[in-house]
N, C-alpha and C. Protein backbone atom coordinates (compact mmCIF):
# COMPACT_ATOMS: atom_id res chain seq x y z
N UNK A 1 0.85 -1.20 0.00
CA UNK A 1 0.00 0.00 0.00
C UNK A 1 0.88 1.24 0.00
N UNK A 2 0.65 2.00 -0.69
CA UNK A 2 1.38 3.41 -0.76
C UNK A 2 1.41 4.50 0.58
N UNK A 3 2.21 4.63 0.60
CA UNK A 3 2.37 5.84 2.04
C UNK A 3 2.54 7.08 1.72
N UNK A 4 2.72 7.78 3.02
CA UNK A 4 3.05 9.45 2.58
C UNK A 4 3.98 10.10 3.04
N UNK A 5 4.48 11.35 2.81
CA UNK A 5 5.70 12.12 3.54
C UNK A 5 5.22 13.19 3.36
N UNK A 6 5.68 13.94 4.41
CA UNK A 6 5.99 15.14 4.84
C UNK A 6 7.48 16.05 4.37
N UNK A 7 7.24 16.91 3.57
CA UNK A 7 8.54 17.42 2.84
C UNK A 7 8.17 18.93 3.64
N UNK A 8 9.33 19.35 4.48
CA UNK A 8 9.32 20.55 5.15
C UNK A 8 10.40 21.36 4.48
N UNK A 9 10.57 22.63 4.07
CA UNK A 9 11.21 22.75 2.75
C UNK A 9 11.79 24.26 3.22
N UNK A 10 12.88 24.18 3.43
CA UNK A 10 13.38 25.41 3.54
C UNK A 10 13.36 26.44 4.75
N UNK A 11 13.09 25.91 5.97
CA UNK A 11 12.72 27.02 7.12
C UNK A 11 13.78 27.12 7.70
N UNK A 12 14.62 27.78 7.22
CA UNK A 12 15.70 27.97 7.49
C UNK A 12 15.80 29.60 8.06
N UNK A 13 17.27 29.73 9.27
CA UNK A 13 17.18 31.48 9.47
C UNK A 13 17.12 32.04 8.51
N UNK A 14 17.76 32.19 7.32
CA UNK A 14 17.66 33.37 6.38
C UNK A 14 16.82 33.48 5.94
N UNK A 15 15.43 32.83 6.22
CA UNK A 15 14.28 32.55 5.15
C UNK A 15 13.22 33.29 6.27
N UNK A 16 13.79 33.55 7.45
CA UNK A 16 12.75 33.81 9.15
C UNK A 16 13.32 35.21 9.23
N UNK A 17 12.45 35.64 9.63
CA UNK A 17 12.50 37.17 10.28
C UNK A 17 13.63 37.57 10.78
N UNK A 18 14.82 38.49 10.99
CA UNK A 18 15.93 38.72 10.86
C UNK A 18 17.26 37.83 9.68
N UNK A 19 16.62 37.46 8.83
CA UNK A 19 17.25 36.73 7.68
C UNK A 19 17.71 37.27 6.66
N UNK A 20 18.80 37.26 6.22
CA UNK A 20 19.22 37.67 4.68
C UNK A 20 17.52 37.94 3.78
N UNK A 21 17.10 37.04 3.67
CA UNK A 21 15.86 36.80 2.48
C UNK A 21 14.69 36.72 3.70
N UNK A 22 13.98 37.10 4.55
CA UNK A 22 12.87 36.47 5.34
C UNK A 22 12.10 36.99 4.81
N UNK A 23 11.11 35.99 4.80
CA UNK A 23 9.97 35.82 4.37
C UNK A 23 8.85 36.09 5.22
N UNK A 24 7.97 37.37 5.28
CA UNK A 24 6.84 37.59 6.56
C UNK A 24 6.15 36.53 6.72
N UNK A 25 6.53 36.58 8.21
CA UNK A 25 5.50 35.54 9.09
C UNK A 25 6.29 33.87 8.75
N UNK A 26 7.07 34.11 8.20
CA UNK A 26 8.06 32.65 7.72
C UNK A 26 8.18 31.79 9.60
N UNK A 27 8.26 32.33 10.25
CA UNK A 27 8.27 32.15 11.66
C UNK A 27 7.24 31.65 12.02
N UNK A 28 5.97 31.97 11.15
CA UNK A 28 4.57 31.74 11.68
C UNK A 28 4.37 30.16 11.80
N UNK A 29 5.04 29.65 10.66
CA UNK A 29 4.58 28.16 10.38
C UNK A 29 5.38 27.14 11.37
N UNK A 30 5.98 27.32 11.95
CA UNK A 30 7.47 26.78 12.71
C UNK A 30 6.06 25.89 14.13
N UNK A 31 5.43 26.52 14.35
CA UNK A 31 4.42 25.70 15.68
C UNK A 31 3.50 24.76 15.05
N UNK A 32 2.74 25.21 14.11
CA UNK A 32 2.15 24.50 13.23
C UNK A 32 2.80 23.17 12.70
N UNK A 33 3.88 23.01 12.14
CA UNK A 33 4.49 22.33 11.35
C UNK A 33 4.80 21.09 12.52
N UNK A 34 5.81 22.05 13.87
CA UNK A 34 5.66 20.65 14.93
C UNK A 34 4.45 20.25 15.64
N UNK A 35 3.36 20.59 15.77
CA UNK A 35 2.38 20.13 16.17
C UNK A 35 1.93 18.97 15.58
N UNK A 36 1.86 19.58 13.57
CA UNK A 36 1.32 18.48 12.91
C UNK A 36 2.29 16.88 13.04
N UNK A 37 4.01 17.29 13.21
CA UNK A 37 4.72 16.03 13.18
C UNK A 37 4.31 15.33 14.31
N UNK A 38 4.13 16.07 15.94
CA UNK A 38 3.77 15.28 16.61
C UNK A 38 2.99 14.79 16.52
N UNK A 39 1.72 15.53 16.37
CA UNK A 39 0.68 14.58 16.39
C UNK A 39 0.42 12.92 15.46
N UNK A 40 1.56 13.76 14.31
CA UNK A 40 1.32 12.39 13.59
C UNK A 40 1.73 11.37 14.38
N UNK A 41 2.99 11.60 15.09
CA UNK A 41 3.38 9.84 15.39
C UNK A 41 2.87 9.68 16.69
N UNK A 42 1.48 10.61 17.25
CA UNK A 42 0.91 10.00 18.35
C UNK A 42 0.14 9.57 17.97
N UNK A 43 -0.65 9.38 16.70
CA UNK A 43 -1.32 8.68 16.10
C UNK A 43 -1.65 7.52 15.32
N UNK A 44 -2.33 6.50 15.45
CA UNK A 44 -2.04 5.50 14.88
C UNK A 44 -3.09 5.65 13.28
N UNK A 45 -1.88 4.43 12.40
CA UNK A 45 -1.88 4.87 11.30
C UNK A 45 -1.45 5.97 11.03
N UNK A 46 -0.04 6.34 11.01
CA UNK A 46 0.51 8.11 10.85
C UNK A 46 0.07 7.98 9.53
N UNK A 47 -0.04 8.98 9.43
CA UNK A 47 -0.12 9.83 8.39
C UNK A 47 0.51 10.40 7.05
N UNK A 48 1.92 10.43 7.94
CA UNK A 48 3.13 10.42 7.32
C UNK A 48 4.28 9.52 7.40
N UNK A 49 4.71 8.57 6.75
CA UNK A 49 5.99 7.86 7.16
C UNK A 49 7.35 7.84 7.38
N UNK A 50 6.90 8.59 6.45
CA UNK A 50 8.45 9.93 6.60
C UNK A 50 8.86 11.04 6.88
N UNK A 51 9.14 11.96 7.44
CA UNK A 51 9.47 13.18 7.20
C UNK A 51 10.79 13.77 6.94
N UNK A 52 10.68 14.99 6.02
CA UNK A 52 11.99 15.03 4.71
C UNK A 52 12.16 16.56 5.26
N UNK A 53 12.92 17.12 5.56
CA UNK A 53 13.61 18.59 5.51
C UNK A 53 14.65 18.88 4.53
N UNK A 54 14.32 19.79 3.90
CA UNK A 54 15.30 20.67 2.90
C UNK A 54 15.99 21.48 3.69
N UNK A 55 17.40 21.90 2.94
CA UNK A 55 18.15 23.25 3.44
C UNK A 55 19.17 23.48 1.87
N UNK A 56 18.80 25.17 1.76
CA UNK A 56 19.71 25.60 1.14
C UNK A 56 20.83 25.37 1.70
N UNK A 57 22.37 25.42 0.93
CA UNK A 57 23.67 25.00 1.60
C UNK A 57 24.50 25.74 0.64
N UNK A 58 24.28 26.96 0.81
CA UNK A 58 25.20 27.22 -0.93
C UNK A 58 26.74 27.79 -0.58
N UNK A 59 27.71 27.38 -1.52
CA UNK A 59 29.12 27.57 -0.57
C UNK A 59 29.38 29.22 -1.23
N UNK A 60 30.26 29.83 -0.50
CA UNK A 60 30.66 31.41 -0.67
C UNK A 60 30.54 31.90 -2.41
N UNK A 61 30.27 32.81 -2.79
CA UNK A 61 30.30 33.15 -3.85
C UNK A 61 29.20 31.97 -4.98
N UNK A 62 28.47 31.75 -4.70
CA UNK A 62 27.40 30.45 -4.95
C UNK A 62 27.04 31.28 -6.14
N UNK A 63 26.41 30.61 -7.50
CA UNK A 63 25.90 31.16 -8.71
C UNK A 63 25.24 32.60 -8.15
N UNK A 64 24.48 32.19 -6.94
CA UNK A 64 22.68 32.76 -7.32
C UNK A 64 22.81 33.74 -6.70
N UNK A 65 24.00 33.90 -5.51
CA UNK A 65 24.98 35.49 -5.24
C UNK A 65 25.15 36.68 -6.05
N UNK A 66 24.29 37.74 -5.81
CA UNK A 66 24.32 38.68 -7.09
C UNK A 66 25.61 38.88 -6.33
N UNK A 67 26.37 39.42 -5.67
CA UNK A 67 27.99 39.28 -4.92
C UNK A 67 28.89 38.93 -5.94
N UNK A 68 28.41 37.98 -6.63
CA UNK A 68 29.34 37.08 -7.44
C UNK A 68 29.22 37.34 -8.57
N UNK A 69 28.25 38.48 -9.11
CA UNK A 69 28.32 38.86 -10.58
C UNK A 69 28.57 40.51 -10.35
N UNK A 70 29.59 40.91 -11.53
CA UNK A 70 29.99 42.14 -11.36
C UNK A 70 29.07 43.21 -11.66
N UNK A 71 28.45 44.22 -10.79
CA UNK A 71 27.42 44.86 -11.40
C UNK A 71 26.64 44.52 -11.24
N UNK A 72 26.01 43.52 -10.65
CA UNK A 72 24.74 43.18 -10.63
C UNK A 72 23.79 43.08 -9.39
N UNK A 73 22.67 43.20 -9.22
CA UNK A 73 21.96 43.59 -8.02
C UNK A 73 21.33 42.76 -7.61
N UNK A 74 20.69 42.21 -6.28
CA UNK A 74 19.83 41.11 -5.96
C UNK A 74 18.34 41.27 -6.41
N UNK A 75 17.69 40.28 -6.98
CA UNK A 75 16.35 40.47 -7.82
C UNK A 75 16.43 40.43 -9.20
N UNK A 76 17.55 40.91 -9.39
CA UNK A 76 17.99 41.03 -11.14
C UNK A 76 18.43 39.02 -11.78
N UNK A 77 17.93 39.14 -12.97
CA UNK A 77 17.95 37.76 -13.73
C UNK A 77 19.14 38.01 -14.65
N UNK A 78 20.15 37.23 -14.72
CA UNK A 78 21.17 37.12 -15.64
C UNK A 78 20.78 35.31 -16.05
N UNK A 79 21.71 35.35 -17.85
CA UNK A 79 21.24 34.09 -18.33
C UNK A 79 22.52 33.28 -18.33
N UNK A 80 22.90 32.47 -17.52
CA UNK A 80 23.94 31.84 -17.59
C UNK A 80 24.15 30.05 -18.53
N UNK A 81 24.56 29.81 -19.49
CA UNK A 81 24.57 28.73 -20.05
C UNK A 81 23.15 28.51 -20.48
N UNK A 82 22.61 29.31 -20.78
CA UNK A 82 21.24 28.79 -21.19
C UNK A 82 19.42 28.84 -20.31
N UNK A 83 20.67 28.99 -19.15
CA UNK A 83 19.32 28.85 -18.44
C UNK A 83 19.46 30.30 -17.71
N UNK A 84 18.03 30.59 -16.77
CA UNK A 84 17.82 31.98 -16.07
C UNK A 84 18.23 31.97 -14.93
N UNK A 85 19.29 32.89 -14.35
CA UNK A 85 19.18 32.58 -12.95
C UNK A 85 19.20 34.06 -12.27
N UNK A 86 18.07 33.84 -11.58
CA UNK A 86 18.02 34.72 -10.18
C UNK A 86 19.03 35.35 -9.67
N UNK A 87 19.16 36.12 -9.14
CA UNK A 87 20.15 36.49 -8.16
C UNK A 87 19.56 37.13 -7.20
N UNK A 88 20.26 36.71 -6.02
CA UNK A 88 19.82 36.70 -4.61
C UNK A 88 20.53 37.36 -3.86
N UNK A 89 20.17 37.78 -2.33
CA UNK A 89 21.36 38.00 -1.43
C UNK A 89 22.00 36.93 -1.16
N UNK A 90 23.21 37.63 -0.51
CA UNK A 90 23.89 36.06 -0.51
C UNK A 90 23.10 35.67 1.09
N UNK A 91 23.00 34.10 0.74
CA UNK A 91 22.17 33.48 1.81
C UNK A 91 21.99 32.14 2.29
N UNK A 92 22.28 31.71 3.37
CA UNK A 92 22.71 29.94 3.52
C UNK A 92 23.83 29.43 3.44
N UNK A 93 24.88 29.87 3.52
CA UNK A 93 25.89 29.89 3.50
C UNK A 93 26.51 28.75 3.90
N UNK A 94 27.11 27.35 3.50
CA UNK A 94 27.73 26.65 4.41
C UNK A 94 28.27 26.33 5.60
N UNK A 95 27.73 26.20 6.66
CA UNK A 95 28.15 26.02 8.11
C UNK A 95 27.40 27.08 8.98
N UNK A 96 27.41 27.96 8.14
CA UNK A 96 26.75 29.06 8.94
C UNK A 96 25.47 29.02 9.91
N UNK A 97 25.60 30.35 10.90
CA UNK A 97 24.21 29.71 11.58
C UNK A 97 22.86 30.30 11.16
N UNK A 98 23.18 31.25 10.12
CA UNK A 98 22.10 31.38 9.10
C UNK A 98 21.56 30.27 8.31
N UNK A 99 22.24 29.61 8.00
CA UNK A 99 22.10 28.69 7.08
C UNK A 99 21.53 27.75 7.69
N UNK A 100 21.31 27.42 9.21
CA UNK A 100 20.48 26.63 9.86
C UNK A 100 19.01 26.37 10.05
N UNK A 101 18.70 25.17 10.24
CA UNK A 101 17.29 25.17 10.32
C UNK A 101 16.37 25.92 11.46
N UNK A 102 15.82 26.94 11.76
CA UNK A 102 15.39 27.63 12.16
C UNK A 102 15.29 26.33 13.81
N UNK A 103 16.01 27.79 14.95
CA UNK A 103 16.00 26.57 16.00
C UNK A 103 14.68 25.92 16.65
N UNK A 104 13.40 26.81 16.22
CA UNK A 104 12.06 26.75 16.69
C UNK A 104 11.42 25.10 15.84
N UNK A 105 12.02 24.80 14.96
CA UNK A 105 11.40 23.41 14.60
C UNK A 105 11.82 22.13 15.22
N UNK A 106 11.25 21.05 15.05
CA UNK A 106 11.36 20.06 16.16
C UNK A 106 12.18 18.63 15.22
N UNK A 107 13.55 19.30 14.95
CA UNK A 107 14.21 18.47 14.79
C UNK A 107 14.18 16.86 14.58
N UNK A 108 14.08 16.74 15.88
CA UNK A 108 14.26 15.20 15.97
C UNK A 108 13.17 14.15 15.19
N UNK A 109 11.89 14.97 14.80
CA UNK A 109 10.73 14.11 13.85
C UNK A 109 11.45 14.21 12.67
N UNK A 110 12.38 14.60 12.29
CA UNK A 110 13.29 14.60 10.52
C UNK A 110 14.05 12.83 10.54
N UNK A 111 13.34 12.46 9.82
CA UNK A 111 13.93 11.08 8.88
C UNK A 111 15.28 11.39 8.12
N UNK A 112 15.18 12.47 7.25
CA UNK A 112 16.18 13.05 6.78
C UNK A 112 16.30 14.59 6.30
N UNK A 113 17.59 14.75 6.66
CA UNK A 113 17.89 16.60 6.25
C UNK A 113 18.74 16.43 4.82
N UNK A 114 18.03 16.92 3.52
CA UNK A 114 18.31 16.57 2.31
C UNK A 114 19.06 18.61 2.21
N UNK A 115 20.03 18.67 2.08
CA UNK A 115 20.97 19.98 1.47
C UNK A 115 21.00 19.98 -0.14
N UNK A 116 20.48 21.02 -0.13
CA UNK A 116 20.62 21.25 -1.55
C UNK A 116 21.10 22.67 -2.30
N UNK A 117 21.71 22.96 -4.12
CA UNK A 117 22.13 23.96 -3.79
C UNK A 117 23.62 24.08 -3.47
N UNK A 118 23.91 22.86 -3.19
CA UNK A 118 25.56 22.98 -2.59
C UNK A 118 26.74 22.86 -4.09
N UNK A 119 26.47 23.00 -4.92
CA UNK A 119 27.47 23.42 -6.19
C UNK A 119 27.51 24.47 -6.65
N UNK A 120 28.60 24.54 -6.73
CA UNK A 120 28.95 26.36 -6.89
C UNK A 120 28.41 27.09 -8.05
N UNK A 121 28.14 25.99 -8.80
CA UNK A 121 28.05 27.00 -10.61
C UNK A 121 26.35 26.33 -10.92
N UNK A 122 25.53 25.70 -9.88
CA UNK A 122 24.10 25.57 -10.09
C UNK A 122 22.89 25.75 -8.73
N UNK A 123 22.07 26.16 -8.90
CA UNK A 123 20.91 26.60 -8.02
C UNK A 123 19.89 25.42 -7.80
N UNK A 124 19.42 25.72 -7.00
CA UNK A 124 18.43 24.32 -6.44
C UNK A 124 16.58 25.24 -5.91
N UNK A 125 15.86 24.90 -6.23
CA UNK A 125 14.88 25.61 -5.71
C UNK A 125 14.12 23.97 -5.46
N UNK A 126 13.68 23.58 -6.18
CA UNK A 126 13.13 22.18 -5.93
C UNK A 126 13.93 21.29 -5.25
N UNK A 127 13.05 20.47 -4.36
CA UNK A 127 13.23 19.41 -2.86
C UNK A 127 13.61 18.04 -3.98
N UNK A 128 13.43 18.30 -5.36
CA UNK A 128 13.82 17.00 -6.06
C UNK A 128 14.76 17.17 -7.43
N UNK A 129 14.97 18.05 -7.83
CA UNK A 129 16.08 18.62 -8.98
C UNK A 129 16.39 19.80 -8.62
N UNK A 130 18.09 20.18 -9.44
CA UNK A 130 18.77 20.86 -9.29
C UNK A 130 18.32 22.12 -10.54
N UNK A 131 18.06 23.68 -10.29
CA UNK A 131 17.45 23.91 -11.38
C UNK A 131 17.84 23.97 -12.92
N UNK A 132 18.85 22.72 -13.05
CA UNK A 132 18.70 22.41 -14.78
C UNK A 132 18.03 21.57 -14.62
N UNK A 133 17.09 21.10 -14.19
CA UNK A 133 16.02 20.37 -14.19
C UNK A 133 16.52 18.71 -14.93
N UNK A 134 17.60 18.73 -14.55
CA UNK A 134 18.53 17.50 -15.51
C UNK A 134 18.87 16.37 -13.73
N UNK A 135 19.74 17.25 -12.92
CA UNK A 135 20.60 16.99 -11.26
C UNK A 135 19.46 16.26 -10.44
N UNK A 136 19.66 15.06 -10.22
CA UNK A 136 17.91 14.89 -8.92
C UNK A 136 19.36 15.34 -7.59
N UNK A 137 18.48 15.69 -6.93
CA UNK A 137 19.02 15.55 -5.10
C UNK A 137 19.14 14.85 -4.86
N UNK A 138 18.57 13.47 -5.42
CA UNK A 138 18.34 12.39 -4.44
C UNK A 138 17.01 11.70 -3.95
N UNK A 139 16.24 12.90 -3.36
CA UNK A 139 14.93 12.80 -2.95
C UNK A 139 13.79 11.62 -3.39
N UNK A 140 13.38 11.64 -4.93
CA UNK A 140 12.78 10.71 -5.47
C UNK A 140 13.30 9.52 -5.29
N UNK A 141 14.23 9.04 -5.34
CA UNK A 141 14.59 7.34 -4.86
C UNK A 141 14.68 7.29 -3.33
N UNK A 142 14.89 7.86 -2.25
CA UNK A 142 14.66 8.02 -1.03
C UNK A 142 13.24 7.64 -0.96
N UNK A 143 12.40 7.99 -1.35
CA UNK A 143 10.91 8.21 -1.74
C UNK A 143 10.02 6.91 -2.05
N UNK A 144 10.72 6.64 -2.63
CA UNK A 144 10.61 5.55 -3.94
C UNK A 144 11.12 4.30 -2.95
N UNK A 145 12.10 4.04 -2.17
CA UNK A 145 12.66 3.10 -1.81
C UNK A 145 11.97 2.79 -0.37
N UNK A 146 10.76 3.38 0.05
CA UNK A 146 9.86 3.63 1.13
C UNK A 146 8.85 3.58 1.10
N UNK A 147 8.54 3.42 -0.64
CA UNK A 147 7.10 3.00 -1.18
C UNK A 147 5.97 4.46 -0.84
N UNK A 148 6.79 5.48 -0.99
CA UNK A 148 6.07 6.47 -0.62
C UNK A 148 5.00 7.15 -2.07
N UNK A 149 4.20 7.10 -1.93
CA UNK A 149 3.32 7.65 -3.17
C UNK A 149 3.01 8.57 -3.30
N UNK A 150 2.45 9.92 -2.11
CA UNK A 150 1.83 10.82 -1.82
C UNK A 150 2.38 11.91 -1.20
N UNK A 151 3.12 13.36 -1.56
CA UNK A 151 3.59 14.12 -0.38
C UNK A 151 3.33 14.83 -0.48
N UNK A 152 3.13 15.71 0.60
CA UNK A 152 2.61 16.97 1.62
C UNK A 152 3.64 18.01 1.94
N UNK A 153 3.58 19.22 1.29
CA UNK A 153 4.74 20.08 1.49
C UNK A 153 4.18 21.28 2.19
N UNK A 154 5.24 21.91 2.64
CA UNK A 154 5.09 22.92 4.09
C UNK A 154 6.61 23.63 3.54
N UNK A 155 6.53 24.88 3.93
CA UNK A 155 7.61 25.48 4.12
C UNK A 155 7.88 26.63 3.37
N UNK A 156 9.23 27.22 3.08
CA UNK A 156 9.29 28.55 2.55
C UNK A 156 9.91 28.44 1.47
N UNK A 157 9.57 29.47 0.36
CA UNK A 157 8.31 30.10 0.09
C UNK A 157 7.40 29.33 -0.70
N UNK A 158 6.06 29.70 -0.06
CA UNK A 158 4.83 29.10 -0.89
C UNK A 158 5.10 29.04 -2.53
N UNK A 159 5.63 30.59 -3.26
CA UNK A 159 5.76 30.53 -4.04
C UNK A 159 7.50 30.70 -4.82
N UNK A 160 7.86 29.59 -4.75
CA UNK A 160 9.25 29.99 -4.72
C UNK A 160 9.81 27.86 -4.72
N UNK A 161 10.69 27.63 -3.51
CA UNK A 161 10.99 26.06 -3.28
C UNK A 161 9.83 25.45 -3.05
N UNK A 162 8.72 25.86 -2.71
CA UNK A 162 7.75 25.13 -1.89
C UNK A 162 6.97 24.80 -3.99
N UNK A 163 6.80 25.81 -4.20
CA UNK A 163 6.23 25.32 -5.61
C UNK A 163 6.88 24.48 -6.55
N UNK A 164 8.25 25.04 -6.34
CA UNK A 164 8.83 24.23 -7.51
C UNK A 164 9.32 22.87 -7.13
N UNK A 165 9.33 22.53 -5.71
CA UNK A 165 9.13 21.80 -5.63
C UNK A 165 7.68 20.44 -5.56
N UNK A 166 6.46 21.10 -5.56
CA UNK A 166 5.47 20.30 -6.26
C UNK A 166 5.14 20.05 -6.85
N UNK A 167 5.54 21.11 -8.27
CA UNK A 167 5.74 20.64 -9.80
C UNK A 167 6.43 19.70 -9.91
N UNK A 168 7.86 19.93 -9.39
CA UNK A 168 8.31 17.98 -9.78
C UNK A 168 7.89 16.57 -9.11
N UNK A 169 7.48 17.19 -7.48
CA UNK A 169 6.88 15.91 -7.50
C UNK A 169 5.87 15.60 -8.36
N UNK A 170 4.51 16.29 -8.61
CA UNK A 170 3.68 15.82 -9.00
C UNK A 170 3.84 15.34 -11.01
N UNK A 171 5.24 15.88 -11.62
CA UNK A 171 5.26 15.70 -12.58
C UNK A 171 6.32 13.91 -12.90
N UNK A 172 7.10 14.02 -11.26
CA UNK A 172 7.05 12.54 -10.71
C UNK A 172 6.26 10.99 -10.87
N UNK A 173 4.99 12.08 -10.64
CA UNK A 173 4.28 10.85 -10.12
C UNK A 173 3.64 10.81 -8.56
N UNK A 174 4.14 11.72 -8.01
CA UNK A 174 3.78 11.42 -6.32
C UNK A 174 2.40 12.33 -6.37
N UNK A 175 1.42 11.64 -6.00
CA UNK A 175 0.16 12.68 -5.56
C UNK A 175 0.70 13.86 -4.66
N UNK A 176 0.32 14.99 -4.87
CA UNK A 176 1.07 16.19 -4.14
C UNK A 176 -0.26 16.86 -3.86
N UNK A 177 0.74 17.35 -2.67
CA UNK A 177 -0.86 18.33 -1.75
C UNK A 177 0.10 19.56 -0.87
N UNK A 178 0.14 20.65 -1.12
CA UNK A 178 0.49 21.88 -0.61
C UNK A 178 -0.52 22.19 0.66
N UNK A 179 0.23 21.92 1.27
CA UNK A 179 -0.62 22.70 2.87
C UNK A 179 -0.44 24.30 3.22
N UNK A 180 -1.40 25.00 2.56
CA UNK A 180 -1.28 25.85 2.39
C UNK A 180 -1.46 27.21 3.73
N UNK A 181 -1.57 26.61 4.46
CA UNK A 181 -1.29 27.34 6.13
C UNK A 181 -0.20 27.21 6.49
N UNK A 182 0.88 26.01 6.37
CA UNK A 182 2.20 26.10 7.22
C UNK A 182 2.94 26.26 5.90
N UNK A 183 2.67 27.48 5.10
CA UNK A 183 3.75 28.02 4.25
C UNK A 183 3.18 29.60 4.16
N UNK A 184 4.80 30.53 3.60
CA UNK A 184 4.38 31.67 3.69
C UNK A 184 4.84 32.37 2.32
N UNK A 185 4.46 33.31 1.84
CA UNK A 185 4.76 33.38 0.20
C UNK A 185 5.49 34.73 -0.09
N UNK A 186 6.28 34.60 -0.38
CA UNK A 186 7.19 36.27 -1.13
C UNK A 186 6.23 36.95 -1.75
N UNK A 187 5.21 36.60 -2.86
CA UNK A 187 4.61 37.65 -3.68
C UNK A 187 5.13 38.72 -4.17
N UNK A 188 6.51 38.43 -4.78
CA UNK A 188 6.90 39.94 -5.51
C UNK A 188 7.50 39.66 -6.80
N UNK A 189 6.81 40.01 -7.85
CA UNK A 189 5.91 41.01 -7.31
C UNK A 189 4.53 41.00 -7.24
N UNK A 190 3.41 41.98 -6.66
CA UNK A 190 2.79 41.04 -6.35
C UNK A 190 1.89 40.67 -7.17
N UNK A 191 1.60 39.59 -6.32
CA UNK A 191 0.26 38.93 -7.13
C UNK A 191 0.83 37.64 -7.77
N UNK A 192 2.25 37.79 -8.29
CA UNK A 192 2.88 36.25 -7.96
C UNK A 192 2.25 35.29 -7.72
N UNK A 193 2.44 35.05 -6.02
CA UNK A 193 1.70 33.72 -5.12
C UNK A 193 0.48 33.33 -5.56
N UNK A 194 -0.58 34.45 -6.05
CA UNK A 194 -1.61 34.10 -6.90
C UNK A 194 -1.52 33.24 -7.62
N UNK A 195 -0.59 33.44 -8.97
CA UNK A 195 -0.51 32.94 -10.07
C UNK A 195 0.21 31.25 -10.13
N UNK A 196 0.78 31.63 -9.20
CA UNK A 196 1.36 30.42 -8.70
C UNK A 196 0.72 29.27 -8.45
N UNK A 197 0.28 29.86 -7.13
CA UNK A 197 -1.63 29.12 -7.00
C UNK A 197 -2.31 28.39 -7.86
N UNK A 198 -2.57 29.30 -8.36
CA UNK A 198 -3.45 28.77 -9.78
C UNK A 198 -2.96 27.59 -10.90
N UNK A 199 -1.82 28.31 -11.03
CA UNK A 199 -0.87 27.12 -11.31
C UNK A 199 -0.71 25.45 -11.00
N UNK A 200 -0.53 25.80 -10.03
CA UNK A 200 -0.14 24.62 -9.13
C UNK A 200 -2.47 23.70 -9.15
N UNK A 201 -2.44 24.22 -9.33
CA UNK A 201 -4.21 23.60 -9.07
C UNK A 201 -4.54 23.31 -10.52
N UNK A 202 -4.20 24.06 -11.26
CA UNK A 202 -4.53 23.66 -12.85
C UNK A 202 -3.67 22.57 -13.59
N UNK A 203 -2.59 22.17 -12.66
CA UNK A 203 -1.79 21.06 -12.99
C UNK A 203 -2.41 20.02 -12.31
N UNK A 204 -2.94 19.79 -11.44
CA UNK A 204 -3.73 18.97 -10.58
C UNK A 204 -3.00 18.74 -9.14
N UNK A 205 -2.29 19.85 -8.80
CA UNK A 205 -1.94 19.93 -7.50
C UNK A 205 -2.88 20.37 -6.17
N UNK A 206 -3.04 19.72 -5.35
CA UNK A 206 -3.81 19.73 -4.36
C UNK A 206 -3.39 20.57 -3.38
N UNK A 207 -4.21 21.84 -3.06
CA UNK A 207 -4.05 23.02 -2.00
C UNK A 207 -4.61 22.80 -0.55
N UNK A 208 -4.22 22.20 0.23
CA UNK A 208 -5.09 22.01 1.43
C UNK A 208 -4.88 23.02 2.58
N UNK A 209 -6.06 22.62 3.17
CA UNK A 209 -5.32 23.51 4.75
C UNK A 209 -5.06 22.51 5.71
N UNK A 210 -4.36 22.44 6.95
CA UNK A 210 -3.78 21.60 8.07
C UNK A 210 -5.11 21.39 8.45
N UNK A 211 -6.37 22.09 8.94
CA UNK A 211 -7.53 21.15 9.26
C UNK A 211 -7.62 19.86 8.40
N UNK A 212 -8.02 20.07 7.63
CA UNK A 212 -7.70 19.25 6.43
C UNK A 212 -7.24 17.58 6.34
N UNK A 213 -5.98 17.60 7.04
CA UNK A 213 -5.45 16.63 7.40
C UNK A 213 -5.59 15.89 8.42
N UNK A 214 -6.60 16.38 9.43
CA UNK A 214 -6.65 15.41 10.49
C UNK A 214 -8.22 15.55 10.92
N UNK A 215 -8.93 16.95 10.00
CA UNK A 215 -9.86 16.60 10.38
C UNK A 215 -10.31 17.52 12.03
């Protein structure tokens, strides 16, 4: 029988309120998120069989570092080899304690902490490819080797890792369902997260709320 996971995606400091990049209310989801893990495994028949945490890990001078391009500003798109890339503040830094998983989440329910992002000359926004959409992380055979069918993503940003990472699962194969309360969305500009939204539902991605899940 097919199971499910929990993919918590990015709640990292730089992504939380005093962060390089924070995301409003990115902090908000951090109680929510451990409530739902506990409760799962006080429950029989969990819910989830797994649970998966992402972390950016990008080493000094990382592609997506506008830092690292001469002239160039964070927000601004340069086209490198073909493909588009973002540029960011620099953020997540290897070792750093920015780069940590925000200390308010409850650790110890993580099956595994999947880093991604960590090559110098490519970007990672998705929990399952590297963005040449060519690199897996890993993730899908982790997945796969657990008989997992179905996952449930949480985390930052709604519209940003949290999306692009449900496009690949669900273009995977894994039934995907965005819990759309324990994530928080950039919207810039706005109206973005909207479109995103919409997106993500017209592909046949499933928007839930945490009631939702337990009812």
């Amino acid at each position: 029988m097919g199971k499910s996971a929990l993919i918590v995606v990015d709640v990292q400091n730089d992504f939380c309120p005093g962060g390089a990049m924070a995301v409003d209310g990115g902090d908000e989801i951090i109680e929510p998120i451990n409530s739902l893990m506990l409760k799962n495994y006080q429950t029989d028949g969990m819910l989830f069989h797994k649970v998966v945490a992402t972390a950016d890990w990008h080493p000094e001078g990382h592609i997506s570092f506008a830092s690292a391009h001469d002239g160039k500003n964070p927000y601004e798109v340069v086209h490198i080899d073909g493909v588009n890339q973002d540029l960011w503040p620099d953020q997540c830094i290897v070792g750093s304690r920015r780069a940590a998983i925000h200390p308010g989440l409850k650790t110890d329910f993580f099956d595994l902490v999947l880093r991604k992002g960590t090559s110098q000359h490519l970007d990672s926004y998705s929990a399952f490819f590297e963005n040449d959409g060519i690199t897996p992380t890993g993730l899908e055979g982790y997945l796969h080797m657990f008989h997992v069918e179905s996952v449930y993503l949480a985390g930052l940003a709604f519209d940003w890792c949290v999306y692009f990472s449900a496009l690949d699962a669900h273009r995977l194969g894994f039934d995907s369902v965005v819990v759309e309360d324990m994530t928080r969305a950039v919207n810039v500009p706005e109206g973005s997260a909207a479109e995103r939204r919409k997106d993500m539902i017209e592909r046949g991605i499933k928007i839930a709320s945490l009631g939702e899940l337990y009812g």
